[in-house]
C-alpha atoms as a PDB file:
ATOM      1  CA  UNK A   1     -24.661  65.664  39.541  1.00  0.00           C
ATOM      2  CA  UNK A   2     -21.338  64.430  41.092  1.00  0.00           C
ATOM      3  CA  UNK A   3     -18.649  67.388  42.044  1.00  0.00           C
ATOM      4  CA  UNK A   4     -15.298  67.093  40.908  1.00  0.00           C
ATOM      5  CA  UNK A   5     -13.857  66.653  44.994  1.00  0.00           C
ATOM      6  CA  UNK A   6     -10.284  65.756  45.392  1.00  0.00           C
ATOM      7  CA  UNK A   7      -9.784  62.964  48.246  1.00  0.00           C
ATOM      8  CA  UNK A   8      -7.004  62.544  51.068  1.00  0.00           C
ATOM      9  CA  UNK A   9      -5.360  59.635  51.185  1.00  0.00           C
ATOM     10  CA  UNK A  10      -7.733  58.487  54.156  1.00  0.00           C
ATOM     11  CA  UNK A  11     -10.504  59.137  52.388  1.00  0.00           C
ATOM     12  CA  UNK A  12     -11.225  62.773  53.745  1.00  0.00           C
ATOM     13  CA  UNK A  13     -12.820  65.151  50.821  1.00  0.00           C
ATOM     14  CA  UNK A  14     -10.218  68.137  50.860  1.00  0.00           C
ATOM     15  CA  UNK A  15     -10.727  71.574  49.324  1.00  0.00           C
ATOM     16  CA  UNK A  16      -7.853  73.824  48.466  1.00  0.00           C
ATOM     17  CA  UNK A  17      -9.906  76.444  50.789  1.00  0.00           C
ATOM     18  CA  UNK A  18      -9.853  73.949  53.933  1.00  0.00           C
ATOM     19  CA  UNK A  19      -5.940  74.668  54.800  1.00  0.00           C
ATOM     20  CA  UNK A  20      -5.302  76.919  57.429  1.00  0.00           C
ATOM     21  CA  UNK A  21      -4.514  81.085  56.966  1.00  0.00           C
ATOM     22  CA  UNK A  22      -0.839  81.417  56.865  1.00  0.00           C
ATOM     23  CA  UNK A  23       0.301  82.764  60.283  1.00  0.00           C
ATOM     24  CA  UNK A  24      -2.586  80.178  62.089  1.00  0.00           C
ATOM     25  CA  UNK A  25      -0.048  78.616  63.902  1.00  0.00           C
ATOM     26  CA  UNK A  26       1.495  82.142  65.453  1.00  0.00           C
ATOM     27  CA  UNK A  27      -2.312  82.797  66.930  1.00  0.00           C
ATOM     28  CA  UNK A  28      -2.197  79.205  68.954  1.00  0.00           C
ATOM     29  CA  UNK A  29      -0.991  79.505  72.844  1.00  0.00           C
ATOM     30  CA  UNK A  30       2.509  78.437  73.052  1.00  0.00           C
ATOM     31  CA  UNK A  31       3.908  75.433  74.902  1.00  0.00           C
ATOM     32  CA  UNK A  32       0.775  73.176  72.854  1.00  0.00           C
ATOM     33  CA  UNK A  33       3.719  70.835  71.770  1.00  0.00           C
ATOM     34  CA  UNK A  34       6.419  68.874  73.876  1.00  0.00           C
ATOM     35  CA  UNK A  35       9.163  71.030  71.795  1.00  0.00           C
ATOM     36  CA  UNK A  36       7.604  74.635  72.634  1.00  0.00           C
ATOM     37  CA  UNK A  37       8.549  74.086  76.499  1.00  0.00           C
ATOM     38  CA  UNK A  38      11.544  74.172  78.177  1.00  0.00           C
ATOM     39  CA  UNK A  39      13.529  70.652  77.456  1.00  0.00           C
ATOM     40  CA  UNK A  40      13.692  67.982  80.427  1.00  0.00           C
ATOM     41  CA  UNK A  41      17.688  67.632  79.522  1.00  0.00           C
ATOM     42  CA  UNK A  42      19.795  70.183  79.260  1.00  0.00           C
ATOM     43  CA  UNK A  43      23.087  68.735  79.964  1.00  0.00           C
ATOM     44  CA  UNK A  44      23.933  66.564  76.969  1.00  0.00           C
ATOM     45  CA  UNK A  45      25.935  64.162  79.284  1.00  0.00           C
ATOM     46  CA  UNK A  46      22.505  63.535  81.032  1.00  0.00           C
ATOM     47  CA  UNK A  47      20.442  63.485  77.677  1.00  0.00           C
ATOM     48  CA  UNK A  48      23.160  60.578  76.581  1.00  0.00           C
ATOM     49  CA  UNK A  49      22.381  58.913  80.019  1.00  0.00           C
ATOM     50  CA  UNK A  50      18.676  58.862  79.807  1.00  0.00           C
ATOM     51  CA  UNK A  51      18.709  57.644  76.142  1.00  0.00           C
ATOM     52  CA  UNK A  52      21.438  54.581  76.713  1.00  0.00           C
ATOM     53  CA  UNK A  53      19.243  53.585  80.166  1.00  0.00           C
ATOM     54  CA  UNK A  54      16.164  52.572  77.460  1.00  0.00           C
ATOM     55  CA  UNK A  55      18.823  50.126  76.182  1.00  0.00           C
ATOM     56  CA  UNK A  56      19.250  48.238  79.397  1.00  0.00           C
ATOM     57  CA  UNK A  57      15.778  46.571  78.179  1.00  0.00           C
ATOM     58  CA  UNK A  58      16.399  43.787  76.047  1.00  0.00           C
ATOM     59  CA  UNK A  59      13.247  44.403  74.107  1.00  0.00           C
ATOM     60  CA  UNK A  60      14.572  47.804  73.017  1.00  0.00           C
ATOM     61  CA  UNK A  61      17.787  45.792  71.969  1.00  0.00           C
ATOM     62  CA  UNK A  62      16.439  43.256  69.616  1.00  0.00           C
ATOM     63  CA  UNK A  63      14.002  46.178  67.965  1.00  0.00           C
ATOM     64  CA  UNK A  64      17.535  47.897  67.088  1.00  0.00           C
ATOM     65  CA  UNK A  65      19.846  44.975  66.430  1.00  0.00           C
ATOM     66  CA  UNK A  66      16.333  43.940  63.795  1.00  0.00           C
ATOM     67  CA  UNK A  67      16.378  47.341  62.043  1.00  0.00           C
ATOM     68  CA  UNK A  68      20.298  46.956  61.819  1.00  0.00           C
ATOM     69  CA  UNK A  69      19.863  43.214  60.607  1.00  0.00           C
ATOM     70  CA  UNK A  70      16.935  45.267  57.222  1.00  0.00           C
ATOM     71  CA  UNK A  71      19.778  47.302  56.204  1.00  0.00           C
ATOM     72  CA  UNK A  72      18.949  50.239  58.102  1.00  0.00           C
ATOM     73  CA  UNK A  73      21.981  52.541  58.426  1.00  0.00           C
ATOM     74  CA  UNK A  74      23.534  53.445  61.803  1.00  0.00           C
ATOM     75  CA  UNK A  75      23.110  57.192  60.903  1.00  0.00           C
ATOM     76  CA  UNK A  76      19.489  56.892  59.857  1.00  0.00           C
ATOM     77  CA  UNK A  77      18.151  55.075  63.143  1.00  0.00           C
ATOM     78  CA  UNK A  78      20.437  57.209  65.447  1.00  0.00           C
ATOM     79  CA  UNK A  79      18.750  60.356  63.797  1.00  0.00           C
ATOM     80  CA  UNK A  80      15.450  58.574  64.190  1.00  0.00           C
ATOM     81  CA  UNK A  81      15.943  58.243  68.276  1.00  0.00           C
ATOM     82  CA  UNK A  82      16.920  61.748  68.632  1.00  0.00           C
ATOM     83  CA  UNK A  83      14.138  63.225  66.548  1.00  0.00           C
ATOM     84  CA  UNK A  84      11.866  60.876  68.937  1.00  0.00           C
ATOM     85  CA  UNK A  85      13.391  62.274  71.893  1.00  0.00           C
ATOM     86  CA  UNK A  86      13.237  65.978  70.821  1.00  0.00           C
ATOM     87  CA  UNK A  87       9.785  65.936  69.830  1.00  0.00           C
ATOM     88  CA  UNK A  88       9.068  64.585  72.632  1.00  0.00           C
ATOM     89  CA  UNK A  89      10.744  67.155  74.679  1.00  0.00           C
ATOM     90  CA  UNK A  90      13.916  65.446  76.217  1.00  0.00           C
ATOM     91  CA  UNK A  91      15.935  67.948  75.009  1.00  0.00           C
ATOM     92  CA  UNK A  92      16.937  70.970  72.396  1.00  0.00           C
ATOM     93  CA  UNK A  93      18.301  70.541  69.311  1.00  0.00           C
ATOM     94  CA  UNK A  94      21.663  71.808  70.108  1.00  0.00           C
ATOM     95  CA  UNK A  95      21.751  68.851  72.617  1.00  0.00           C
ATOM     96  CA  UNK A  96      20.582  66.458  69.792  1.00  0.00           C
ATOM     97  CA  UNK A  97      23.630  67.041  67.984  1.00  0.00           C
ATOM     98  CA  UNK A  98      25.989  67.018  70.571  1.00  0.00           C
ATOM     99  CA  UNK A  99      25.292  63.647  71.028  1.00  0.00           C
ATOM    100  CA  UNK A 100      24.515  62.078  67.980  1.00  0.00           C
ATOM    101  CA  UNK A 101      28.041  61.247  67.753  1.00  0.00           C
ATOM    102  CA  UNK A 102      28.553  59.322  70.657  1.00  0.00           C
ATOM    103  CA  UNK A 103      24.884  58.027  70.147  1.00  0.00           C
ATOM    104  CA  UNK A 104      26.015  56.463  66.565  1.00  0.00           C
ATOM    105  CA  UNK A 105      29.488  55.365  68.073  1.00  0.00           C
ATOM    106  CA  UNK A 106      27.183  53.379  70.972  1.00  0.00           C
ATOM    107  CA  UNK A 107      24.897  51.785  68.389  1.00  0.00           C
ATOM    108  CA  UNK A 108      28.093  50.409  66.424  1.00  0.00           C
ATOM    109  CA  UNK A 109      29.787  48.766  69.241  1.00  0.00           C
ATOM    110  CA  UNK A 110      26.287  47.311  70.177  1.00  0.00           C
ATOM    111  CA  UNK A 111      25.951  45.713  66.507  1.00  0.00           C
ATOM    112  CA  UNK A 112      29.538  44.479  66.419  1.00  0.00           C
ATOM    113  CA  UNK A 113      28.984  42.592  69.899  1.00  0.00           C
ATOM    114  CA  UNK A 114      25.765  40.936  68.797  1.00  0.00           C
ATOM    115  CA  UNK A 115      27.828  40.086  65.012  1.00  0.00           C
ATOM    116  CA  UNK A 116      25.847  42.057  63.008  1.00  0.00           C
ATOM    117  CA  UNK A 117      27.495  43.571  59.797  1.00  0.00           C
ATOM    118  CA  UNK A 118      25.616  47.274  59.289  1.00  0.00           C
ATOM    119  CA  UNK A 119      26.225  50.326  57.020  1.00  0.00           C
ATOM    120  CA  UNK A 120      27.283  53.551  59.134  1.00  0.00           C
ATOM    121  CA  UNK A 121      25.442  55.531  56.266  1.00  0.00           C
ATOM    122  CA  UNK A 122      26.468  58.418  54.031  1.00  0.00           C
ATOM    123  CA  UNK A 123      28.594  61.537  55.461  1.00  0.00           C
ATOM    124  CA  UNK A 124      28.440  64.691  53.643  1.00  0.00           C
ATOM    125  CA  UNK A 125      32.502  65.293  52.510  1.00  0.00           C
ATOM    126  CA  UNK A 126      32.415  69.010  51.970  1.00  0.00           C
ATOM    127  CA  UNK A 127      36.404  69.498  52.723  1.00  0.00           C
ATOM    128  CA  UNK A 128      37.116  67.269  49.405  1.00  0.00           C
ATOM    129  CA  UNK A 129      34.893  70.502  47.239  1.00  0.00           C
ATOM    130  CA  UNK A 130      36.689  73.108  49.816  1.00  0.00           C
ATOM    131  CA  UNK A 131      40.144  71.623  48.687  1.00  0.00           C
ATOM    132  CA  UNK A 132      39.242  71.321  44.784  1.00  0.00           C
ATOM    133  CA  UNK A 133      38.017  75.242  45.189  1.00  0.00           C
ATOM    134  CA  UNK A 134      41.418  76.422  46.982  1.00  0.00           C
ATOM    135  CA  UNK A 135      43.098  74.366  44.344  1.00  0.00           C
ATOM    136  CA  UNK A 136      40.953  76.500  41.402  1.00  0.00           C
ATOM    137  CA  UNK A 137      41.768  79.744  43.273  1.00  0.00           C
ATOM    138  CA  UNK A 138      45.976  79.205  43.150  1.00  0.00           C
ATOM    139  CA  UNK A 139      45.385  78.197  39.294  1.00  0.00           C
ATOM    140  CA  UNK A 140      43.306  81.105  38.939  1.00  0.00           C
ATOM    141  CA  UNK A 141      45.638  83.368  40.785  1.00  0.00           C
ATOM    142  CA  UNK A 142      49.105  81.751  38.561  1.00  0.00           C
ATOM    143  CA  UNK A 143      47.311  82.816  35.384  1.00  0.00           C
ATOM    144  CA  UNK A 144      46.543  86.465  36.186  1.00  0.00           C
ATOM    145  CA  UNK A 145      50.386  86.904  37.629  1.00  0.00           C
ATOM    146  CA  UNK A 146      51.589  85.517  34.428  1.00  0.00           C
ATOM    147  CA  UNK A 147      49.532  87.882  32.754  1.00  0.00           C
ATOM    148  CA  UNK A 148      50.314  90.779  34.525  1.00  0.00           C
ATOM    149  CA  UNK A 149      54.164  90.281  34.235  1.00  0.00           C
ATOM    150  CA  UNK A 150      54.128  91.833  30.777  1.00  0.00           C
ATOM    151  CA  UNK A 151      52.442  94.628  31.459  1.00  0.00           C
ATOM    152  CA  UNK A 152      53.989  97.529  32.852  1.00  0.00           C
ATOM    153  CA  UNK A 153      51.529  99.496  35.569  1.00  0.00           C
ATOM    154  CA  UNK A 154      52.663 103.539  34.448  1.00  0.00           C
ATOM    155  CA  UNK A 155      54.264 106.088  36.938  1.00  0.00           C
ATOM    156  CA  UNK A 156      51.368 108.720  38.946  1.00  0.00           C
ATOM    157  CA  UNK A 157      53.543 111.435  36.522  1.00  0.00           C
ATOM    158  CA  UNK A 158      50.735 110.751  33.902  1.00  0.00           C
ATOM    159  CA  UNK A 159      48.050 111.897  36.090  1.00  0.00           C
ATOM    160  CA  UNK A 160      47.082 115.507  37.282  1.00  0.00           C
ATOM    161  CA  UNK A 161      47.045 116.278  40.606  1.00  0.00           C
ATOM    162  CA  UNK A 162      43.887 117.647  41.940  1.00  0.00           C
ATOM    163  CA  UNK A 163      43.905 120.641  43.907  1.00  0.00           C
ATOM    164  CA  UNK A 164      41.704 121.128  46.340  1.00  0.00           C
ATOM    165  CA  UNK A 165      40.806 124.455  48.431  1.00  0.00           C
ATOM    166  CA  UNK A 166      41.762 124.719  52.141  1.00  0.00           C
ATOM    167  CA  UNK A 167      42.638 128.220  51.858  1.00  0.00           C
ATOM    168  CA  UNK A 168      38.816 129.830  52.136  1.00  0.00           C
ATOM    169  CA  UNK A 169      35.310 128.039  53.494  1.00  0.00           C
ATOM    170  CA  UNK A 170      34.041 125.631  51.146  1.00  0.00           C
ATOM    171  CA  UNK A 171      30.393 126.222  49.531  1.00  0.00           C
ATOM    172  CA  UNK A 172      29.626 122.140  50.032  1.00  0.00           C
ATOM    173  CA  UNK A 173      26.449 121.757  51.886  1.00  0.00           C
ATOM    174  CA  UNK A 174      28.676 119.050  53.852  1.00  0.00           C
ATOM    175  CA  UNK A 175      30.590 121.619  55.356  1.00  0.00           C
ATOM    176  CA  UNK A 176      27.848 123.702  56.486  1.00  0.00           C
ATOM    177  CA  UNK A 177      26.738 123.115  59.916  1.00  0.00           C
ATOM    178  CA  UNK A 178      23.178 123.149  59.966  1.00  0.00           C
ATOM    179  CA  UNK A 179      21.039 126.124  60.880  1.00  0.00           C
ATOM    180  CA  UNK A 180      18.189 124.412  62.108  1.00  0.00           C
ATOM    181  CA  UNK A 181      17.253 120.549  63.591  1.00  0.00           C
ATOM    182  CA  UNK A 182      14.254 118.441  63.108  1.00  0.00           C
ATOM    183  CA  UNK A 183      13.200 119.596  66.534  1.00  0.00           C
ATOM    184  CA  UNK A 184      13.791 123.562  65.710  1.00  0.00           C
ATOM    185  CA  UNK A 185      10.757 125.224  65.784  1.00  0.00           C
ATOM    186  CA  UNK A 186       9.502 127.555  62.791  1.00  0.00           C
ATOM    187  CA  UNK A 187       7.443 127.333  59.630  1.00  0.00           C
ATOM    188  CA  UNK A 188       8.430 124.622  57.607  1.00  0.00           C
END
């Protein structure tokens, strides 16, 4: 009698029960992976450095100008070399995106110099929604002042004053200091 056993894509018979206890990881000693120690770069001048020197090799050129030749977009193989470089611990991710920039601006120039047309790749445009939702605010904010212009807001001579007692101790438990603290001792 065959099981019913569900197969990894390698071939590997996997069982729901064979993935690790949640919080595994947390139990492992730290600094296993490139990214859990301290990064080589800190500086992200000297990050930039170290990344344009692999370019100097002509190899390294050709395997980039080839990708940009497939379509590949600027933005998708610059984030590809940093990811490479911070998991292999070159530097931190606050360095990664301090020079992706000039990283992406490097990789166009090389592309227009060997004649290569390429796609820079999409940019998320979140000022164009931030403009459309000031614009809905000041609409928002003409209607209700055109609505409130017929209404007339009534004098405080409607309302009753409330008096309030400052002439004797008030019976509030606020007021009260206290007789005893958590530390006091006594029978509780």
């Amino acid at each position: 009698m065959e099981e019913n056993i569900n197969r990894m894509p390698s071939g590997k018979a996997y069982t729901p029960l064979d993935r690790p206890t949640p919080g595994q990881s947390l139990t492992k000693p730290m600094g296993q992976y490139p990214w859990e120690s301290p990064p080589k770069f800190t500086n992200p001048s000297i990050a930039l450095g170290h990344l344009l020197d692999r370019f100097q090799d002509t190899d390294n050129i050709a395997r980039t100008l080839a990708v940009l030749k497939e379509g590949v977009t600027v933005k998708a193989l610059v984030q590809g070399l940093i990811l490479t470089g911070f998991t292999s611990g070159l530097f931190n991710a606050s360095v990664a995106e301090l020079i992706r920039p000039d990283l992406e601006t490097f990789v166009q120039i090389l592309a227009e110099k060997a004649g290569i047309k390429y796609e820079l790749g999409k940019t998320k445009n979140n000022n164009k929604e931030f403009y459309e939702s000031i614009s809905d605010l000041q609409e928002e904010r003409k209607l209700v002042n055109e609505k409130l212009e017929g209404i007339e807001i009534s004098e405080s001579e409607d309302f009753e004053e409330i008096e309030s007692e400052t002439d004797g101790p008030s019976d509030s438990l606020m007021n009260k200091p206290s007789s005893s603290s958590i530390m006091a001792k006594g029978d509780m």
